[in-house]
PDB file of N, CA and C in Angstrom:
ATOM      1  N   UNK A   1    -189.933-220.579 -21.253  1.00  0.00           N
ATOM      2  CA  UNK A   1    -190.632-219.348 -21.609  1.00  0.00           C
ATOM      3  C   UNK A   1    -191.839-219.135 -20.695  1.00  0.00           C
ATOM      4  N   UNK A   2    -192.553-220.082 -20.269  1.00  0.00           N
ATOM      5  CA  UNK A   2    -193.901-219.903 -19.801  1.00  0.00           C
ATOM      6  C   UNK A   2    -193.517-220.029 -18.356  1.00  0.00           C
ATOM      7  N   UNK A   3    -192.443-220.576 -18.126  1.00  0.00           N
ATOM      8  CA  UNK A   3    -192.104-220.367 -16.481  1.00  0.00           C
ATOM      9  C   UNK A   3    -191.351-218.696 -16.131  1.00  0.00           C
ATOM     10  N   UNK A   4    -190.693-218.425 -17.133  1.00  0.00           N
ATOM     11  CA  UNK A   4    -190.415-217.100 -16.775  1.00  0.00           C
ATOM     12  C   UNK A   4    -191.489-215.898 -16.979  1.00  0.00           C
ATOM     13  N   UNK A   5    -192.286-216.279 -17.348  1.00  0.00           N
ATOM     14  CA  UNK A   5    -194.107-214.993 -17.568  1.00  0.00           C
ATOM     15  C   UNK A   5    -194.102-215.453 -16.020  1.00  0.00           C
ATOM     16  N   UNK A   6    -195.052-216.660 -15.663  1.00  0.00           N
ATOM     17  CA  UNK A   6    -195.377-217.004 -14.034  1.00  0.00           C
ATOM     18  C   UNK A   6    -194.430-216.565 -12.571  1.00  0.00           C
ATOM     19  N   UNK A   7    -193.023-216.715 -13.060  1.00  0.00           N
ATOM     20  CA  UNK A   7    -192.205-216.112 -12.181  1.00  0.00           C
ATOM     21  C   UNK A   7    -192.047-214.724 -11.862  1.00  0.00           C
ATOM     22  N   UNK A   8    -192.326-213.749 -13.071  1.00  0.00           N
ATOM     23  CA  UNK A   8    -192.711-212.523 -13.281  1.00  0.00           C
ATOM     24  C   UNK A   8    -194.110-212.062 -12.713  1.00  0.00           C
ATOM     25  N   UNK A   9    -195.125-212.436 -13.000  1.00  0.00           N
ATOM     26  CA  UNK A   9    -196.469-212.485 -12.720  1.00  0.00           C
ATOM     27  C   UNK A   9    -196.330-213.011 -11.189  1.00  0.00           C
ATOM     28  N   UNK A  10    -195.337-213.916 -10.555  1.00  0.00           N
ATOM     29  CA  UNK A  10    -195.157-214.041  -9.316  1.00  0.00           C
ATOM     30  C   UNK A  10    -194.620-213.158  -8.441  1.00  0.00           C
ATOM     31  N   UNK A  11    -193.980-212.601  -9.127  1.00  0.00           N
ATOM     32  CA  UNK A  11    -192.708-211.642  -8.085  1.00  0.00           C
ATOM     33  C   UNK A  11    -193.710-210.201  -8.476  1.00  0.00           C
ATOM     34  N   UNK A  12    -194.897-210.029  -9.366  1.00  0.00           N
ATOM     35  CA  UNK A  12    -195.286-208.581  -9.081  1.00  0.00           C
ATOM     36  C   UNK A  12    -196.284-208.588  -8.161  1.00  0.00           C
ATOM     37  N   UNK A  13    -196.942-210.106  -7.945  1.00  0.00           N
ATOM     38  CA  UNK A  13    -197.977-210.243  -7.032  1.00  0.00           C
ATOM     39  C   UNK A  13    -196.959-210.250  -5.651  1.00  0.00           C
ATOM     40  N   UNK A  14    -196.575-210.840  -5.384  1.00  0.00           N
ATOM     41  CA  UNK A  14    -195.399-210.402  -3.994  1.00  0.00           C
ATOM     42  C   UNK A  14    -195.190-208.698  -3.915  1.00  0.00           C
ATOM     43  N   UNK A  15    -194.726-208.275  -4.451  1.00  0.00           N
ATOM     44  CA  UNK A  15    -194.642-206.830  -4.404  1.00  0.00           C
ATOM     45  C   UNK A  15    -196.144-206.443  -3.932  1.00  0.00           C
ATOM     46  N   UNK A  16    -196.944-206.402  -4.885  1.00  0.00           N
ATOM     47  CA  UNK A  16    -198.224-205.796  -4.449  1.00  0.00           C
ATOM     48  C   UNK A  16    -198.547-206.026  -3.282  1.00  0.00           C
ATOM     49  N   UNK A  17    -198.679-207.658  -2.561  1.00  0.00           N
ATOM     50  CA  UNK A  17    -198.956-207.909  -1.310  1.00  0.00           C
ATOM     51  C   UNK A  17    -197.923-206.859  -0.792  1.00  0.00           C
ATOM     52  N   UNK A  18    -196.670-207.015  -0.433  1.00  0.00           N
ATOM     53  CA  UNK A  18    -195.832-206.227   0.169  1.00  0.00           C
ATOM     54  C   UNK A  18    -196.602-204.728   0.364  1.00  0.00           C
ATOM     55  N   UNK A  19    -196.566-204.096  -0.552  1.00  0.00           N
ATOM     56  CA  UNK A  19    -197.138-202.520  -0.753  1.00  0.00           C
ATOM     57  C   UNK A  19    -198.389-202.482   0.201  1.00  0.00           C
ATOM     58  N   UNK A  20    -199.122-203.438  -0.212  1.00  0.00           N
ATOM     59  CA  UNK A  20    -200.474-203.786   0.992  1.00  0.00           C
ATOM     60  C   UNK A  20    -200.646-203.920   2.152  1.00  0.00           C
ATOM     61  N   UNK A  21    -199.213-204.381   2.622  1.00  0.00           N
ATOM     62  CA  UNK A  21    -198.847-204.558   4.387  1.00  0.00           C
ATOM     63  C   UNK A  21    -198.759-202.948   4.614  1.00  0.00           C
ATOM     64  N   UNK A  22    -197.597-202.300   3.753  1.00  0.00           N
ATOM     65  CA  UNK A  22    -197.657-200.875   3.794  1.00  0.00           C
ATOM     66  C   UNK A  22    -198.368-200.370   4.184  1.00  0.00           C
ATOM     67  N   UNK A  23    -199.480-200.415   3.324  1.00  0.00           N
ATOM     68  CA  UNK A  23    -200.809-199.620   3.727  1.00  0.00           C
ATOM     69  C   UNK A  23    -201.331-199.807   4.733  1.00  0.00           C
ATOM     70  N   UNK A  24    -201.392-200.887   5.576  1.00  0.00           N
ATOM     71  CA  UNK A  24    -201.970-201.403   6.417  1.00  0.00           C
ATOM     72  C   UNK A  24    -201.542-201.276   7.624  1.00  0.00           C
ATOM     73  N   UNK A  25    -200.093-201.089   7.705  1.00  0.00           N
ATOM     74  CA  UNK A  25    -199.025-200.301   8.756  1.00  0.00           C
ATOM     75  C   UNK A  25    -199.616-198.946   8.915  1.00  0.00           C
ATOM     76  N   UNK A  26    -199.769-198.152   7.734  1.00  0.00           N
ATOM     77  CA  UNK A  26    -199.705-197.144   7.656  1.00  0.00           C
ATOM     78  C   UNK A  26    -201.399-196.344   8.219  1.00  0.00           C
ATOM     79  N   UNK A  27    -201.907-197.396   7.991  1.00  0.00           N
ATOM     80  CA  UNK A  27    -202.994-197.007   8.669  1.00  0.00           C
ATOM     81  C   UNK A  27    -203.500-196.892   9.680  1.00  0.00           C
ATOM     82  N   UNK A  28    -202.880-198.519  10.450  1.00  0.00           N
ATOM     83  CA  UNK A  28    -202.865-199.143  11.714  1.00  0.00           C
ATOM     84  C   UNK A  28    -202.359-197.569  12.368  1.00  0.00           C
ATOM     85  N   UNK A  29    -201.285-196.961  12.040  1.00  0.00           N
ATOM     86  CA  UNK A  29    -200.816-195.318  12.722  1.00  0.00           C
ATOM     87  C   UNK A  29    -201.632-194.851  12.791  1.00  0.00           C
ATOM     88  N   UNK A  30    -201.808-194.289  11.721  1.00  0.00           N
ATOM     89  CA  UNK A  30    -203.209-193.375  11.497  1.00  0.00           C
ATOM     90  C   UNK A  30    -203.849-193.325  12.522  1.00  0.00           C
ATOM     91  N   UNK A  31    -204.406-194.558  12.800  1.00  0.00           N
ATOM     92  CA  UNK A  31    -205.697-194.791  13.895  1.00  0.00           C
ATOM     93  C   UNK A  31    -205.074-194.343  15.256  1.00  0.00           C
ATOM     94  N   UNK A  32    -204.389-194.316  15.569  1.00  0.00           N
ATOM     95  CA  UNK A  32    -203.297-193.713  16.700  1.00  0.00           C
ATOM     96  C   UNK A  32    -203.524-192.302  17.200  1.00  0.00           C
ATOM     97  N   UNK A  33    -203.203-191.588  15.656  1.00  0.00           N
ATOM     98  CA  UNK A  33    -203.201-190.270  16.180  1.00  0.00           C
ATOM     99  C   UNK A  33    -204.597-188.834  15.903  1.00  0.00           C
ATOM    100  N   UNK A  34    -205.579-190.127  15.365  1.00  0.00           N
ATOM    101  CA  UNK A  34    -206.974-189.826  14.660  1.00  0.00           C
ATOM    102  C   UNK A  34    -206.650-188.448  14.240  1.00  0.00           C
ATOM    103  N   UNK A  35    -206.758-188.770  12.825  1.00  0.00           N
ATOM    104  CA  UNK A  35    -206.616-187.492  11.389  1.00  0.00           C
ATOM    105  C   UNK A  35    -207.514-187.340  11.261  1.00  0.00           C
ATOM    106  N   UNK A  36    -207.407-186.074   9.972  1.00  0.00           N
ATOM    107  CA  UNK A  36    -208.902-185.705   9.742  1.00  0.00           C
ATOM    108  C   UNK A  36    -209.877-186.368   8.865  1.00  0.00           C
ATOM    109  N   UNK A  37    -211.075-186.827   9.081  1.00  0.00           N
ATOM    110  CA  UNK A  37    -211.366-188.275   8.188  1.00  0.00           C
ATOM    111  C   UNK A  37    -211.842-187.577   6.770  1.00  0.00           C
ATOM    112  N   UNK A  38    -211.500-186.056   6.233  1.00  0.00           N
ATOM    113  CA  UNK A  38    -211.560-185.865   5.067  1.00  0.00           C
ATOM    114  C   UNK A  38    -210.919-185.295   4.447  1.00  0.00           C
ATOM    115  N   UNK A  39    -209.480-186.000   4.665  1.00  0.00           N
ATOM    116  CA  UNK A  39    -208.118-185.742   3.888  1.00  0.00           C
ATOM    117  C   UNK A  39    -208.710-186.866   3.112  1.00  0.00           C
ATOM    118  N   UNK A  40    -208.084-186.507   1.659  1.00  0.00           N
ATOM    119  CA  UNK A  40    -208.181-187.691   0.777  1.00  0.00           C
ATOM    120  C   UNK A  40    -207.406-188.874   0.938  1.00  0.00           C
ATOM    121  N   UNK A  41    -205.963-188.870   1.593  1.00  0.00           N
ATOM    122  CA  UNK A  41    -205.207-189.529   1.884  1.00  0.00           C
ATOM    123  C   UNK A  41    -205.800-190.212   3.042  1.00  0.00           C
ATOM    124  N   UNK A  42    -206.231-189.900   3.849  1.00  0.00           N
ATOM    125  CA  UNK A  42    -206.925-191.335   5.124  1.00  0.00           C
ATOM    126  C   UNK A  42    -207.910-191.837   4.371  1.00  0.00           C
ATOM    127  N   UNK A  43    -209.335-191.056   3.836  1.00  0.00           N
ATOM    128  CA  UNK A  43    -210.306-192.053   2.940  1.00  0.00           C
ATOM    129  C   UNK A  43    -209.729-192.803   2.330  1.00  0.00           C
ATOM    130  N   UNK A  44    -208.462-192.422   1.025  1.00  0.00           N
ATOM    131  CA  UNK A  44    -208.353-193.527   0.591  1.00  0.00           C
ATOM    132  C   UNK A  44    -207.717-194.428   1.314  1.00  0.00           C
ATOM    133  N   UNK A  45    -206.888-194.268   2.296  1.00  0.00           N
ATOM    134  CA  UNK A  45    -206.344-195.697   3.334  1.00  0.00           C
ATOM    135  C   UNK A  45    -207.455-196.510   4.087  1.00  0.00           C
ATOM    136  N   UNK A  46    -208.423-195.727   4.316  1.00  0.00           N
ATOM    137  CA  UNK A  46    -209.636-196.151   4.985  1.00  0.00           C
ATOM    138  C   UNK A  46    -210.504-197.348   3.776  1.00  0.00           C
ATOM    139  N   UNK A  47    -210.613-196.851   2.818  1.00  0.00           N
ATOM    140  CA  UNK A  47    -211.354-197.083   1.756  1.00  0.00           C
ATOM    141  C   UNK A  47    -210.806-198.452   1.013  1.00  0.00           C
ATOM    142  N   UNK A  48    -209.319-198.830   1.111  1.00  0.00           N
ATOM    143  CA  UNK A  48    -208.558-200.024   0.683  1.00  0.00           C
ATOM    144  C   UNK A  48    -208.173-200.879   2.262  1.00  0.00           C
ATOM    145  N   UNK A  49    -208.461-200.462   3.199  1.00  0.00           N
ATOM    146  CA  UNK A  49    -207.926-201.159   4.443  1.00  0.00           C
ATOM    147  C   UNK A  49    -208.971-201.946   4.678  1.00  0.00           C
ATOM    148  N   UNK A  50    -210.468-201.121   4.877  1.00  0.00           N
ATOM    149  CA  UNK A  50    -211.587-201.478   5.787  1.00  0.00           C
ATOM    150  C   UNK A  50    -212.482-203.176   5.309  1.00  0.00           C
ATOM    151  N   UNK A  51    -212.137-202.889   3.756  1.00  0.00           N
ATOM    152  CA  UNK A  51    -213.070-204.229   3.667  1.00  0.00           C
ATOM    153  C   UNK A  51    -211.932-205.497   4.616  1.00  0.00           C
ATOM    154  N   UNK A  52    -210.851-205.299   4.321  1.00  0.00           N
ATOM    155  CA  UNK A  52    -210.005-206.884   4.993  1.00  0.00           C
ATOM    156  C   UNK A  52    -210.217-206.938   6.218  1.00  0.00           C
ATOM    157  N   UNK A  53    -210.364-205.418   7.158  1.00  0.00           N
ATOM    158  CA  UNK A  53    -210.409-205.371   8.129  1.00  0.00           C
ATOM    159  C   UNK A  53    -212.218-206.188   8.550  1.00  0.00           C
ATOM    160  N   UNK A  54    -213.039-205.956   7.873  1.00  0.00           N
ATOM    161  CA  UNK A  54    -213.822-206.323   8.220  1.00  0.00           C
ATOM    162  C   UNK A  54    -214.594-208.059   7.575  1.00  0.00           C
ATOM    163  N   UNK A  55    -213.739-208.673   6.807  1.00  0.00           N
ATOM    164  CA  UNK A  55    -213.502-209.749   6.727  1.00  0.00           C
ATOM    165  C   UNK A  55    -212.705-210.546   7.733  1.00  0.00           C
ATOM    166  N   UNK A  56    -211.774-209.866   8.800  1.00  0.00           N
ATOM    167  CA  UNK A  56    -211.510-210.658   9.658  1.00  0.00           C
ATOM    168  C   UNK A  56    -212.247-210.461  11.069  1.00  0.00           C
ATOM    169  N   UNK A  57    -212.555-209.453  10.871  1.00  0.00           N
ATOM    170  CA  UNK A  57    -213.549-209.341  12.156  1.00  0.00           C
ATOM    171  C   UNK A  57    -214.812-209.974  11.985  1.00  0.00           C
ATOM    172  N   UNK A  58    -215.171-210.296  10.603  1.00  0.00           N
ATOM    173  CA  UNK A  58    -216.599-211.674  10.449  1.00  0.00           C
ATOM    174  C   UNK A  58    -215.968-213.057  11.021  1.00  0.00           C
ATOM    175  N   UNK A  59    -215.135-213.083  11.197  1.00  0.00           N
ATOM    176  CA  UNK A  59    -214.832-214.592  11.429  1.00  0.00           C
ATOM    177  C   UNK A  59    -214.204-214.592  12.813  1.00  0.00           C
ATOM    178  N   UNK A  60    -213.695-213.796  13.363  1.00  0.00           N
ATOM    179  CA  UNK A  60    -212.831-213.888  14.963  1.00  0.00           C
ATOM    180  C   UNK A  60    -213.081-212.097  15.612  1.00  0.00           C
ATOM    181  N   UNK A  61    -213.302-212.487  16.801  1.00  0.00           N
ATOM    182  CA  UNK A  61    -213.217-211.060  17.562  1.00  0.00           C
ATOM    183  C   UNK A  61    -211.726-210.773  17.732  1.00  0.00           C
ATOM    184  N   UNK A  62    -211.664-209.263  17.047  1.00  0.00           N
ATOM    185  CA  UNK A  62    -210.415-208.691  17.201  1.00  0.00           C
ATOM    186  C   UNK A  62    -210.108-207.812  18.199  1.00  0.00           C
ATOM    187  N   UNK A  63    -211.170-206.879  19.036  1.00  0.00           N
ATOM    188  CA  UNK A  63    -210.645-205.958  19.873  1.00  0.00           C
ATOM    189  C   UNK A  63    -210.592-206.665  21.099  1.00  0.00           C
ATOM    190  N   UNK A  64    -208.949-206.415  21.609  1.00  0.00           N
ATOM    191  CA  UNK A  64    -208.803-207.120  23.073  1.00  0.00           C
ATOM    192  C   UNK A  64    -208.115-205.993  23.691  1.00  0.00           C
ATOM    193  N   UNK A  65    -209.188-205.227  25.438  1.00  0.00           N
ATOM    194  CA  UNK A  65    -208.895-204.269  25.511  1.00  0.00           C
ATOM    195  C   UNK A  65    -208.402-203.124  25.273  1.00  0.00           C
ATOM    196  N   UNK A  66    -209.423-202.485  23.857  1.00  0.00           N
ATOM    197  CA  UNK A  66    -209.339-201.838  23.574  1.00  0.00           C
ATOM    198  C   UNK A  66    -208.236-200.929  21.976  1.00  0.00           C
ATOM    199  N   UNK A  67    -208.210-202.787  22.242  1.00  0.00           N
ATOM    200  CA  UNK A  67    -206.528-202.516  20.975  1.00  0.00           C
ATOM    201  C   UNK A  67    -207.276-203.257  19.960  1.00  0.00           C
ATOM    202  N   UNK A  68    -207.247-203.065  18.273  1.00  0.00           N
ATOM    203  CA  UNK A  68    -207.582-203.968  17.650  1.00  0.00           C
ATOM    204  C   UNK A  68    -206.713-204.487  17.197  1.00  0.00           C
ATOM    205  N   UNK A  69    -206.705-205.999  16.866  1.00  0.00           N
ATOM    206  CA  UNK A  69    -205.910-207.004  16.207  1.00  0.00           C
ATOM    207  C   UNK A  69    -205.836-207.121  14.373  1.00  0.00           C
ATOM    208  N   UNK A  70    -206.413-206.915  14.383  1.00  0.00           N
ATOM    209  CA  UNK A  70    -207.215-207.239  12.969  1.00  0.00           C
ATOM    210  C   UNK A  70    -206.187-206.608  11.675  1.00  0.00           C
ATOM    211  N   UNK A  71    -205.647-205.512  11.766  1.00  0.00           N
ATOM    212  CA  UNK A  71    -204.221-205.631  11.217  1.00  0.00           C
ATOM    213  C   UNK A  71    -202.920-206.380  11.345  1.00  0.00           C
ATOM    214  N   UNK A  72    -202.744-206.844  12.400  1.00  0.00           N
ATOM    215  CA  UNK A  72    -201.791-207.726  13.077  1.00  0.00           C
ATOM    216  C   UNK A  72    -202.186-209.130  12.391  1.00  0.00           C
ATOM    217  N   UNK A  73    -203.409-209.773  12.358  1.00  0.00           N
ATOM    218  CA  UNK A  73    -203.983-211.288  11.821  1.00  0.00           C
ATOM    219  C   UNK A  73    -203.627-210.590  10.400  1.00  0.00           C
ATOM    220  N   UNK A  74    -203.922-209.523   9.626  1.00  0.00           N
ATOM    221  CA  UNK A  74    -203.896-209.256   8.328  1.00  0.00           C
ATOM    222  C   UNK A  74    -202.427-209.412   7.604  1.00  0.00           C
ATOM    223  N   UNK A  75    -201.457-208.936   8.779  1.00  0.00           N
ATOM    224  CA  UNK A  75    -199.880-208.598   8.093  1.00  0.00           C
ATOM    225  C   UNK A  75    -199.794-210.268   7.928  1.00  0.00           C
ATOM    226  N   UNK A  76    -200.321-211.191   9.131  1.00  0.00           N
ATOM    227  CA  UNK A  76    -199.473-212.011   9.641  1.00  0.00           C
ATOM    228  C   UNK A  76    -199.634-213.250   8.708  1.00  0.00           C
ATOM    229  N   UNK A  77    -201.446-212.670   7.767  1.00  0.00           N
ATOM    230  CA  UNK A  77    -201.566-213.714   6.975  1.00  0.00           C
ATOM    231  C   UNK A  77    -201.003-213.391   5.679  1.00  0.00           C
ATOM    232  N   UNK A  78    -200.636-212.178   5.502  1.00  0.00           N
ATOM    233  CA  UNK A  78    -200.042-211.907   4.037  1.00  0.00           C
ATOM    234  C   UNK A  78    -198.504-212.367   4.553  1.00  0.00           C
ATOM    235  N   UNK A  79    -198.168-212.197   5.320  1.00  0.00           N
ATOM    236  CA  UNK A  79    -196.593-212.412   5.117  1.00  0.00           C
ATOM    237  C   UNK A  79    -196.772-214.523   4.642  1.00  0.00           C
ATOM    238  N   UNK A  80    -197.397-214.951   5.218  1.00  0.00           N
ATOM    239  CA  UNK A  80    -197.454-216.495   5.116  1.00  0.00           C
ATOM    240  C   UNK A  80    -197.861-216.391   4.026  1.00  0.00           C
ATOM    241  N   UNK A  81    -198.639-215.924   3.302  1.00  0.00           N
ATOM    242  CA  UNK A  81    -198.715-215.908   1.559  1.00  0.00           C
ATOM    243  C   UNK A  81    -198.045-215.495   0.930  1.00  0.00           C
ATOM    244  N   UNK A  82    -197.016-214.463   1.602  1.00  0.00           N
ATOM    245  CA  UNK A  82    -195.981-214.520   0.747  1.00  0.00           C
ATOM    246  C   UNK A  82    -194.737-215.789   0.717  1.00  0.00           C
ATOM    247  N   UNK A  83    -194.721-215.809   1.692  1.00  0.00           N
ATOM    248  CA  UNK A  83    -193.961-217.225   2.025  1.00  0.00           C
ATOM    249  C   UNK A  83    -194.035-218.041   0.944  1.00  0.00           C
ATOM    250  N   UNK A  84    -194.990-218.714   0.867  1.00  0.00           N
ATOM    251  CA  UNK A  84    -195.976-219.940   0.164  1.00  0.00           C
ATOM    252  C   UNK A  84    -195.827-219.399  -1.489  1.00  0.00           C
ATOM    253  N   UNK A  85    -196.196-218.325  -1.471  1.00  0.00           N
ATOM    254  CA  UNK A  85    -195.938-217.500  -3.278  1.00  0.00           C
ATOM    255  C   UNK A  85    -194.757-218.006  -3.888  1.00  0.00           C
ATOM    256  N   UNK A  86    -194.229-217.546  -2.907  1.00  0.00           N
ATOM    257  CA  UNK A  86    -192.851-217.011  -2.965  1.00  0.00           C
ATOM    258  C   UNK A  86    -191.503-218.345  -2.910  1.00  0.00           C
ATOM    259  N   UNK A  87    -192.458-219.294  -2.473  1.00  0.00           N
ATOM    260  CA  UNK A  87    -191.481-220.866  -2.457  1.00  0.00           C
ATOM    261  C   UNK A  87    -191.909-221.163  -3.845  1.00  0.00           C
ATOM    262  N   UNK A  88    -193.488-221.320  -4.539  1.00  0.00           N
ATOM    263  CA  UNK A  88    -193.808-222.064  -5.638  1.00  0.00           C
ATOM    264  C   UNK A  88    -193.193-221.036  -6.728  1.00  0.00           C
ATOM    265  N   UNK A  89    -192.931-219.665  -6.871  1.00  0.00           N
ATOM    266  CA  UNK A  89    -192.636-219.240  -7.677  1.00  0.00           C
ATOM    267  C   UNK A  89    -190.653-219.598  -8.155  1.00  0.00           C
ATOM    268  N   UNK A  90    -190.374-219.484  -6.696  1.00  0.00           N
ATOM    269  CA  UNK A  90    -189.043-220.083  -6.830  1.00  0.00           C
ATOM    270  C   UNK A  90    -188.933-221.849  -7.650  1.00  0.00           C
ATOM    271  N   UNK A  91    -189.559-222.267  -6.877  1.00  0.00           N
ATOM    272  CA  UNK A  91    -189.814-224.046  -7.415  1.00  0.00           C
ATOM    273  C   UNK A  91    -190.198-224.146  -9.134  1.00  0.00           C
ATOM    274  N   UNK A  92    -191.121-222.979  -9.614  1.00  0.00           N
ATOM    275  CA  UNK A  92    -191.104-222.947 -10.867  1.00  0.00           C
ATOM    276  C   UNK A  92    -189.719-222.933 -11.983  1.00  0.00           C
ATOM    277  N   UNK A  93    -189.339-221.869 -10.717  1.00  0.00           N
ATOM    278  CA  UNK A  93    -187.995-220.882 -11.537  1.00  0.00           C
ATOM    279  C   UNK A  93    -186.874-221.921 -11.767  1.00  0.00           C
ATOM    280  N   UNK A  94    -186.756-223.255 -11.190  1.00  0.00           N
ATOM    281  CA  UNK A  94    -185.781-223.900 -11.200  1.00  0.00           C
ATOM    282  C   UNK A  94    -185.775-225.346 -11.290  1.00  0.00           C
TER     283      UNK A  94
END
């Protein structure tokens, strides 16, 4: 019983991360084709992107000529947490 709540509670936190790369794709564009910064739709991408973005730029320089990284370190560390989630939630399940 209590492994199938955690496996549940596991697989919606996976999703959410997932949805989060989304956003983060989706923004990474954005910045591409510079929108208007007062559509509600970029603030709020701006507004859920910027703090991670700027948690990894406290710890490592991300712009290398002119390109930033800092979504790229972001996907690359959620996908490895999902990984890792995503093995212990299985290991529970069985």
């Amino acid at each position: 019983m209590l492994g199938d709540i955690i496996v549940g509670i596991g697989s919606i936190v996976i999703s959410l991360l997932n949805v989060y790369i989304w956003i983060i794709i989706i923004s990474a564009l954005l910045s591409f084709v510079n929108p208007d910064p007062y559509n509600p739709i970029v603030q709020f991408l701006y507004r859920v992107t910027n703090p991670a973005y700027d948690f990894v730029r406290r710890f490592m320089r991300t712009d290398f000529n002119g390109l930033d990284f800092a979504p790229l370190i972001i996907i690359i560390a959620l996908q490895i947490l999902i990984v890792i989630l995503s093995s212990v939630v299985h290991s529970i399940a069985y």
